[in-house]
Each structure stands twice: as C-alpha cells, then as structure tokens.
N, C-alpha and C. Protein backbone atom coordinates (compact mmCIF):
# COMPACT_ATOMS: atom_id res chain seq x y z
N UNK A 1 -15.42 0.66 12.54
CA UNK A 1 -14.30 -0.26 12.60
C UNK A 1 -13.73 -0.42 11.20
N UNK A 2 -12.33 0.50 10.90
CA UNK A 2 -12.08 0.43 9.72
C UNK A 2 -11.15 -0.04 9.65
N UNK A 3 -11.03 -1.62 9.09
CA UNK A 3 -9.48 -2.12 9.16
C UNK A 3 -8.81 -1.64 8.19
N UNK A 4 -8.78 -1.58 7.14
CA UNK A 4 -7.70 -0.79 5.64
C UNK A 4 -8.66 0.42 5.36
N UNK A 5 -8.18 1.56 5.73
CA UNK A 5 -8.89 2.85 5.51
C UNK A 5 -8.33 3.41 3.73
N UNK A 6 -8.81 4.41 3.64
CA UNK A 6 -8.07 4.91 2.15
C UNK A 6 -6.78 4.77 1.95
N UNK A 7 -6.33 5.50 3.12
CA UNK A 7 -4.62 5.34 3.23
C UNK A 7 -4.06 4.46 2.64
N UNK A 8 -4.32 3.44 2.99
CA UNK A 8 -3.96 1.83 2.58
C UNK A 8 -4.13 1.63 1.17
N UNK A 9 -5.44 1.72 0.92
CA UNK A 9 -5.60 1.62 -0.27
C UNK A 9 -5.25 2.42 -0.97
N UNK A 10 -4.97 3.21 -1.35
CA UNK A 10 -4.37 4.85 -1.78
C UNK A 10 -2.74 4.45 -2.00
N UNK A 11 -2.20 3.86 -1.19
CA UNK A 11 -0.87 3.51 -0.89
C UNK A 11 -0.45 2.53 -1.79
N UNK A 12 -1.37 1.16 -1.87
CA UNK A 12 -0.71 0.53 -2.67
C UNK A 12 -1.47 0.44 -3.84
N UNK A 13 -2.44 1.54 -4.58
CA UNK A 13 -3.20 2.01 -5.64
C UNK A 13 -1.78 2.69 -6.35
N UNK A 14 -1.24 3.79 -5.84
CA UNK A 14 -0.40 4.52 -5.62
C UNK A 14 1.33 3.56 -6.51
N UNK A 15 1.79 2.43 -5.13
CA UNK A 15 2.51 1.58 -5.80
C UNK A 15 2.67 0.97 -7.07
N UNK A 16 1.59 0.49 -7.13
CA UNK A 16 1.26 -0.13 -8.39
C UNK A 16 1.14 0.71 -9.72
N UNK A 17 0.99 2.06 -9.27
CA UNK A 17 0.98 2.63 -10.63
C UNK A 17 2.77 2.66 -10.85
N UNK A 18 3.60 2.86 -10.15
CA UNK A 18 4.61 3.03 -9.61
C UNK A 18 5.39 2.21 -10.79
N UNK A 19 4.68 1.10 -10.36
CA UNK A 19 5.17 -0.65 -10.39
C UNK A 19 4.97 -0.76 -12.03
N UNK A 20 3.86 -0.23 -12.35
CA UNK A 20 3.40 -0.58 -13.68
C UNK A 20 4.06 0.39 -15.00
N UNK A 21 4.96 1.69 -14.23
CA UNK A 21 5.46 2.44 -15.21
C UNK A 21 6.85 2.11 -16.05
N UNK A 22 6.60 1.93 -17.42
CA UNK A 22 7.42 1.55 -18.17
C UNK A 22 8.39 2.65 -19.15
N UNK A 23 8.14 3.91 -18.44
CA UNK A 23 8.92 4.88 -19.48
C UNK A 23 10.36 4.15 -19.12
N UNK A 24 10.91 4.26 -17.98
CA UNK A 24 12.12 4.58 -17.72
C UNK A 24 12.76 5.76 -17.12
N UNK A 25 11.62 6.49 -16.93
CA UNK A 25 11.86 7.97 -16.11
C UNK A 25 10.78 7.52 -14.83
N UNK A 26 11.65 8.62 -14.04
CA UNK A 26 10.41 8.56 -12.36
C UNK A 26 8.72 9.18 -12.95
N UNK A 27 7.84 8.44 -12.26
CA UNK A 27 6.79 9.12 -12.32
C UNK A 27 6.77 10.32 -11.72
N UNK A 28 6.34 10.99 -12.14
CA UNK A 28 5.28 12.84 -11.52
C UNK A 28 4.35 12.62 -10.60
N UNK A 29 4.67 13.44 -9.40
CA UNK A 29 3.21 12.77 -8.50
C UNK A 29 1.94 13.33 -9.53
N UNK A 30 1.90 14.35 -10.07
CA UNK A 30 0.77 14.32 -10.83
C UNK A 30 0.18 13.31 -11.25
N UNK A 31 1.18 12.81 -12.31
CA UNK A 31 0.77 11.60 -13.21
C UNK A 31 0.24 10.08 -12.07
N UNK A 32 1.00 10.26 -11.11
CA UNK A 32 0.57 9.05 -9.91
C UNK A 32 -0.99 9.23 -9.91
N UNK A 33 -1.24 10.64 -9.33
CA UNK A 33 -2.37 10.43 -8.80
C UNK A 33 -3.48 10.71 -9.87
N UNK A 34 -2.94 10.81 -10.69
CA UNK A 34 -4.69 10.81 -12.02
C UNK A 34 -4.80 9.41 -12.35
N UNK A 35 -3.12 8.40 -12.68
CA UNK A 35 -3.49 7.27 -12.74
C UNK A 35 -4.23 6.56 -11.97
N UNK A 36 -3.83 7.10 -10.37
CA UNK A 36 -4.47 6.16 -8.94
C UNK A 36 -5.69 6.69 -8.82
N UNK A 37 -5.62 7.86 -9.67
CA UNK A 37 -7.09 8.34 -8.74
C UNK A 37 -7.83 8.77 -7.61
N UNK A 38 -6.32 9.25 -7.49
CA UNK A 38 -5.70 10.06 -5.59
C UNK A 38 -5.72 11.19 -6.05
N UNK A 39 -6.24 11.90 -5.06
CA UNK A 39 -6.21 13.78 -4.71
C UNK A 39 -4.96 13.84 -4.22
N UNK A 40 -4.00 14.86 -4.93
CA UNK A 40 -2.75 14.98 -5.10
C UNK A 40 -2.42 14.90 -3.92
N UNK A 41 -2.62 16.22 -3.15
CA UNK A 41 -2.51 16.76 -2.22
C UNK A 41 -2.62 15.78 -0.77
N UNK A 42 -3.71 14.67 -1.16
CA UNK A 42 -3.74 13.64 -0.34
C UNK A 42 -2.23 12.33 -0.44
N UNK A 43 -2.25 12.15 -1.63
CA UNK A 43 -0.84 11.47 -2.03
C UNK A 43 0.04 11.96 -1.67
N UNK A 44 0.55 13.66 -1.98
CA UNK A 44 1.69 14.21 -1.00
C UNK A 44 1.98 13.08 0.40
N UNK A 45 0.59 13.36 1.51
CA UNK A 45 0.85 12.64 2.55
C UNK A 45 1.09 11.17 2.69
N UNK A 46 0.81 10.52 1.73
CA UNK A 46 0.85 9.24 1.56
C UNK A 46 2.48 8.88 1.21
N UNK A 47 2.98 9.42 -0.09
CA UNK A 47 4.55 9.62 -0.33
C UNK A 47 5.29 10.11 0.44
N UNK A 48 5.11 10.61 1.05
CA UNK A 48 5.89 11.45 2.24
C UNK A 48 6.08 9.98 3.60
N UNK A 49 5.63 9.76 3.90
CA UNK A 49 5.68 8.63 4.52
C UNK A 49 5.92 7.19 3.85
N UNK A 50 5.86 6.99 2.44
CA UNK A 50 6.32 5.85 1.87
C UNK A 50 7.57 5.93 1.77
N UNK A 51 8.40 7.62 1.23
CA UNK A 51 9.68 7.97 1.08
C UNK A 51 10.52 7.98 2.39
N UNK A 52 9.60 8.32 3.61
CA UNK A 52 10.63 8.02 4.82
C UNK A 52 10.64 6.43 5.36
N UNK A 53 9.85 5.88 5.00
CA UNK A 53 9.97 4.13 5.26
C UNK A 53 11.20 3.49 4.16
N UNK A 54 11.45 4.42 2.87
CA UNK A 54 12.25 3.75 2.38
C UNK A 54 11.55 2.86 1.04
N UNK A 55 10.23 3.09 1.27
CA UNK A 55 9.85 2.20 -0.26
C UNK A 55 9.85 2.80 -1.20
N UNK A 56 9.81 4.09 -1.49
CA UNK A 56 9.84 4.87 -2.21
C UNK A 56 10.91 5.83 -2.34
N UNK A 57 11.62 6.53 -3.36
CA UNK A 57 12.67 7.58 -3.06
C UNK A 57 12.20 8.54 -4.62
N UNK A 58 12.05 10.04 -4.31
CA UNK A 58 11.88 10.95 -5.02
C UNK A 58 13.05 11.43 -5.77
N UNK A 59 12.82 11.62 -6.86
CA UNK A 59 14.44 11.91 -7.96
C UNK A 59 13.50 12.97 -8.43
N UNK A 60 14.50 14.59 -7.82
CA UNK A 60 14.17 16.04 -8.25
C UNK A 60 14.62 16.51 -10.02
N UNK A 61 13.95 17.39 -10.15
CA UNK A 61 14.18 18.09 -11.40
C UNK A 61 13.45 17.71 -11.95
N UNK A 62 13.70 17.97 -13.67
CA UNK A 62 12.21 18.02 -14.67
C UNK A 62 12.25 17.03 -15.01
N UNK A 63 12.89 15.79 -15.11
CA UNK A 63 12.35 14.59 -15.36
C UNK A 63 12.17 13.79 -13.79
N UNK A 64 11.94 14.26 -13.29
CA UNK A 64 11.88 13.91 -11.50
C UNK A 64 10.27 13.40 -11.33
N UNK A 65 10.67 12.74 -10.20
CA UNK A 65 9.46 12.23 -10.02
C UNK A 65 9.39 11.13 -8.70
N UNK A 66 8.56 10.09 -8.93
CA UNK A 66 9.02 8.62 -7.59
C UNK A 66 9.26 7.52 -8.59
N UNK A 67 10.44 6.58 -7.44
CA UNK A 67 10.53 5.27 -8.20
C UNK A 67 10.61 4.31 -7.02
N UNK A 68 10.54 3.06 -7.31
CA UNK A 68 10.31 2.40 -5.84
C UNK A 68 12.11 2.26 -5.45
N UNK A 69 12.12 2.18 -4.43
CA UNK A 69 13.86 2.41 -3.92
C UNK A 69 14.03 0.97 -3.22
N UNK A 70 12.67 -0.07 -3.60
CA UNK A 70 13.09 -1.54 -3.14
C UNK A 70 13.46 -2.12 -4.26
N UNK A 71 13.23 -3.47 -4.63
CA UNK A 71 12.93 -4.50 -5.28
C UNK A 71 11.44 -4.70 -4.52
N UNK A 72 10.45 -5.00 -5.90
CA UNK A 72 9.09 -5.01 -5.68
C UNK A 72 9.19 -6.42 -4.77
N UNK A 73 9.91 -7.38 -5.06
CA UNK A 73 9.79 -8.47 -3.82
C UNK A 73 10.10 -8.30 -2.92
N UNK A 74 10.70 -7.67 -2.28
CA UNK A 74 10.91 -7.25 -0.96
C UNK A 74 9.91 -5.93 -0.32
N UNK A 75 9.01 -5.28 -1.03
CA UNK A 75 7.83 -4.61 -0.85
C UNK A 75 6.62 -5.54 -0.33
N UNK A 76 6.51 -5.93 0.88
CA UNK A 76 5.32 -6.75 1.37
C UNK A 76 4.10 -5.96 1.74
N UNK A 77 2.78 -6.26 1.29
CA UNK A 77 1.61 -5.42 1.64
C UNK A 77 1.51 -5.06 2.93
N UNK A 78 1.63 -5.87 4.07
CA UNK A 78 1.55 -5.81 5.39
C UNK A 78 2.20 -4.64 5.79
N UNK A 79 3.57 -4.48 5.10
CA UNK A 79 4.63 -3.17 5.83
C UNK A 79 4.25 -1.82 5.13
N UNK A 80 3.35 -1.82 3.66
CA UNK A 80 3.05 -0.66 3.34
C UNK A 80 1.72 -0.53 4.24
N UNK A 81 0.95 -1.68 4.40
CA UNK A 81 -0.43 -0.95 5.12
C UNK A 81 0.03 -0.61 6.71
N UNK A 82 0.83 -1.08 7.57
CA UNK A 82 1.27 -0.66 8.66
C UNK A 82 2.28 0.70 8.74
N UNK A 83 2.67 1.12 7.57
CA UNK A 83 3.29 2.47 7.35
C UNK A 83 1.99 3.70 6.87
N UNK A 84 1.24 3.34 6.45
CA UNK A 84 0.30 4.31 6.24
C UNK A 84 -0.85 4.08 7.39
N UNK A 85 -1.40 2.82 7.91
CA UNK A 85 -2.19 3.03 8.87
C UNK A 85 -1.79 2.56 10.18
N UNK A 86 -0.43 2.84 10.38
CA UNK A 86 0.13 2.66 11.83
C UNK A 86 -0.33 1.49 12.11
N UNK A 87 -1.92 0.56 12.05
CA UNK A 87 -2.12 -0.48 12.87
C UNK A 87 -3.18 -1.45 12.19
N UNK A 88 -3.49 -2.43 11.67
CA UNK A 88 -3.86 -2.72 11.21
C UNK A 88 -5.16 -3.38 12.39
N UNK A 89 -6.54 -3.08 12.35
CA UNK A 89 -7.19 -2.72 13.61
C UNK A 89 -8.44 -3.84 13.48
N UNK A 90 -8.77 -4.72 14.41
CA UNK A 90 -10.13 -5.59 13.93
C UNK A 90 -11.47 -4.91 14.92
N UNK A 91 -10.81 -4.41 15.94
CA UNK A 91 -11.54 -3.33 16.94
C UNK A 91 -11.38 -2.01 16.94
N UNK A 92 -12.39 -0.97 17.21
CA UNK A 92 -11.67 0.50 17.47
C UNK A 92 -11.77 0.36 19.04
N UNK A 93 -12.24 -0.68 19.61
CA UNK A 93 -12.42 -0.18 21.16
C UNK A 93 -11.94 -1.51 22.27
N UNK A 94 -11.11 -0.74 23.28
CA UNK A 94 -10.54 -2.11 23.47
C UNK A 94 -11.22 -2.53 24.87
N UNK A 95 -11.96 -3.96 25.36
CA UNK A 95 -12.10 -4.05 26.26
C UNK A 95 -11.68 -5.32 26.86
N UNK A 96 -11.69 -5.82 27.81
CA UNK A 96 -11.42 -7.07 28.57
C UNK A 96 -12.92 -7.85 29.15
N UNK A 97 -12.16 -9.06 28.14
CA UNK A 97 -13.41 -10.25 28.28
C UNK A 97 -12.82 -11.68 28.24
N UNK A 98 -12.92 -12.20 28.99
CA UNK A 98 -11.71 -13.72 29.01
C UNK A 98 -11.75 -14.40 27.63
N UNK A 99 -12.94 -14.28 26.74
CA UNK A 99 -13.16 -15.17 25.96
C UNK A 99 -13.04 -14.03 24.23
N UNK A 100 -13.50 -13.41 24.11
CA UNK A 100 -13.43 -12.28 23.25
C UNK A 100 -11.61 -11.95 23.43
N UNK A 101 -11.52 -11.19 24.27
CA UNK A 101 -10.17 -10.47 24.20
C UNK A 101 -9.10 -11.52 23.16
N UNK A 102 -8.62 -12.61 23.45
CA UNK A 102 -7.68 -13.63 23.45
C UNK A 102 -8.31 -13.73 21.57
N UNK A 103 -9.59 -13.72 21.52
CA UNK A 103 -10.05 -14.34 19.93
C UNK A 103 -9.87 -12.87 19.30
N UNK A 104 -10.00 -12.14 19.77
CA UNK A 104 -9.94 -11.12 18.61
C UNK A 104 -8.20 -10.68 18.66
N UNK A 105 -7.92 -10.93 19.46
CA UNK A 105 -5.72 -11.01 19.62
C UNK A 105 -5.72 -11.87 18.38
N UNK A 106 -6.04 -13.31 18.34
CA UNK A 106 -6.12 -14.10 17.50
C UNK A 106 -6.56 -13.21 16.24
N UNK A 107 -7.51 -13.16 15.79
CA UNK A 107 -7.75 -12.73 14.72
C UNK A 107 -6.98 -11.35 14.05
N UNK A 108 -6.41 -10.05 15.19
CA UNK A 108 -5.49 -9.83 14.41
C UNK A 108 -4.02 -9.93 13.79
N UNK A 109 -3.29 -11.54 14.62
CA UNK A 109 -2.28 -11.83 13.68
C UNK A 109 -2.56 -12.53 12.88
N UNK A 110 -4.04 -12.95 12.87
CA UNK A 110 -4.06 -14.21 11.31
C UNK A 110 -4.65 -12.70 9.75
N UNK A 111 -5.08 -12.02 10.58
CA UNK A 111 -5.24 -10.25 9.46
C UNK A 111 -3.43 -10.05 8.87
N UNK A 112 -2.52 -9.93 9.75
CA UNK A 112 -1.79 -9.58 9.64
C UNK A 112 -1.08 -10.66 8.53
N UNK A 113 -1.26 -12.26 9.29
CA UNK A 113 -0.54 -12.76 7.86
C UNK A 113 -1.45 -12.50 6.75
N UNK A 114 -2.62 -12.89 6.54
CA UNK A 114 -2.91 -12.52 5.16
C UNK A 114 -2.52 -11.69 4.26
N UNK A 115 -2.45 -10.46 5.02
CA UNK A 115 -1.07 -9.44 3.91
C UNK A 115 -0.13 -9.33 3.90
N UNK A 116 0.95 -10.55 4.26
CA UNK A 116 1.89 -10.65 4.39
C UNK A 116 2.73 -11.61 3.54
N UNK A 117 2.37 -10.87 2.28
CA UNK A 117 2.86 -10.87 0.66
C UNK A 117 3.54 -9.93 -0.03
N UNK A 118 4.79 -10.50 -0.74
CA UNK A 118 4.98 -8.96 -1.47
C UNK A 118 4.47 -8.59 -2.30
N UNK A 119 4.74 -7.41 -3.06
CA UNK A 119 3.61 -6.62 -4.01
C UNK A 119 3.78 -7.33 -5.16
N UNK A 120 4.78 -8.25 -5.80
CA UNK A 120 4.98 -8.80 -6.92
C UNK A 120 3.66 -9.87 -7.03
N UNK A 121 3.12 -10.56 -5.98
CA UNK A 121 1.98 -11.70 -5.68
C UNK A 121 0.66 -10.23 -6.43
N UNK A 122 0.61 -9.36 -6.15
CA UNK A 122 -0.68 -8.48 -6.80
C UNK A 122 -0.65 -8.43 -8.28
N UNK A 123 0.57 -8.73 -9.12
CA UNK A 123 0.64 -8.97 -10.19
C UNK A 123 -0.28 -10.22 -10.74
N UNK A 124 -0.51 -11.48 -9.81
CA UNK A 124 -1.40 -12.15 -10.43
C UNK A 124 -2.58 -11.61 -10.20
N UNK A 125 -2.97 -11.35 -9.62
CA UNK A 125 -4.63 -10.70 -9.47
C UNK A 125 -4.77 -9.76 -10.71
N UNK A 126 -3.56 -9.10 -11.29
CA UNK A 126 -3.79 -8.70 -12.48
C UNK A 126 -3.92 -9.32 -13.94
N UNK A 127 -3.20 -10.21 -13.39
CA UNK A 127 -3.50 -11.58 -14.86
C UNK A 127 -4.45 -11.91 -14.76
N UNK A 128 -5.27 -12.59 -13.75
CA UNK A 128 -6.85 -13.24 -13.39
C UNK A 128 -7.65 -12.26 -14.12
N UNK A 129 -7.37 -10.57 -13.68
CA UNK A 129 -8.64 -9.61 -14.30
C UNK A 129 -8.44 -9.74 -15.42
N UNK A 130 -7.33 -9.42 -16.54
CA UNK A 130 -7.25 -9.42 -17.89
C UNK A 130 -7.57 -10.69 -18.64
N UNK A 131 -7.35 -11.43 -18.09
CA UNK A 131 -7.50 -13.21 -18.67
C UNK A 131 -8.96 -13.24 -18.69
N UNK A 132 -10.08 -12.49 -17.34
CA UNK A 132 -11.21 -12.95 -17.26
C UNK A 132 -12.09 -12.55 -18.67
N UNK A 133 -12.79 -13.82 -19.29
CA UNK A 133 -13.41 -13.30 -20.46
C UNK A 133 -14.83 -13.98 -19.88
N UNK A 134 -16.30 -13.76 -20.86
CA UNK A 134 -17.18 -13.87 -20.45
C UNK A 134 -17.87 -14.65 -21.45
C-alpha cells in the first residue's frame, strides 16, 4: 500500500530544484537530476508528464533546459502528486464493508487536503531545516 510512490517524490524533488535555480537560464535535465538525485532517464518520464500538465515547459537549444510555466503559488502539491501518481491511494484493494468502506472514503479526502498546498508553503520547511541548530 503505497500512497506517494517515487514518482511523487521524484516530482516534487525534481520541482524544487527547479524552484531553487537562480542562474536565470532553464535548467538541463542533467543538472535536475544530479541535483534531485533522479536517474535521468527516470525524470525524462516524470517531465514529460509535468510538461503536458502544464507545470513545467521545456526551452530547446544550448542554453535550454525546464522552467516552471506556473507561478510557484499556483503549483499545489496535491495536483503534482495526482499528475504523476494518477491517485493518491490509502488502499490497493477495494472491498465493501458498511463500516470500513465509508472510513477509508473518509480518510482519502482528508489525504488529499493535506497536500493541498502550494509549493511556495515547502519553502518553509526549508527555513525550519537551515535555522535548525543544535
């Protein structure tokens, strides 16, 4: 029962490097995935489907690369993890039980709001890590 598989995570590992690049030129999927720490070839599939949802758009040639084609506030986690894992899942198996069925319905739209933030809110989780001293 895998609710956020790699995909997911890969995806908005992926974003965020995206998010965090300050040249002023598109990133290189190369450069994406050594930063993310994605197997290229696996990111291909991941961009390929971020670029047809529209969060992403590829700019060709030698300074070519990805840039996000939103505004990072309007990038909500929920719509990148439902674009890479079609479904966001609390069961792999579905059965009928009067009392179960209805609670686990329940439990996956309260899954669903929880990531239902845009990617700019992951920026604090990055202040918390750098701030944390010991």
């Amino acid at each position: 029962m895998a609710l956020i598989s790699t995909k997911g995570i890969y995806g908005l590992s992926a974003l965020c490097v995206i998010k965090d690049n300050t040249s002023g030129f598109p990133l290189q999927k190369r450069e994406i995935a050594i930063r993310a720490n994605i197997p290229e070839n696996y990111l291909d599939i991941l961009m390929s489907k971020l670029k047809k949802a529209g969060i992403v758009k590829s700019i060709r040639g030698v300074n070519g690369g990805y840039v996000l084609a939103q505004e990072l506030s309007t990038i909500k986690v929920i719509d990148v993890l439902l674009i890479l894992e079609d479904d966001l899942k609390v069961l792999s198996a579905h059965f009928e039980h009067p009392v179960l069925e209805p609670f686990f319905e329940d439990a996956k739209i309260k899954i669903h709001d929880v990531f239902n933030f845009p990617l700019t809110e992951l920026i604090e989780y990055k202040k918390d890590v750098l701030n944390f001293t010991i």
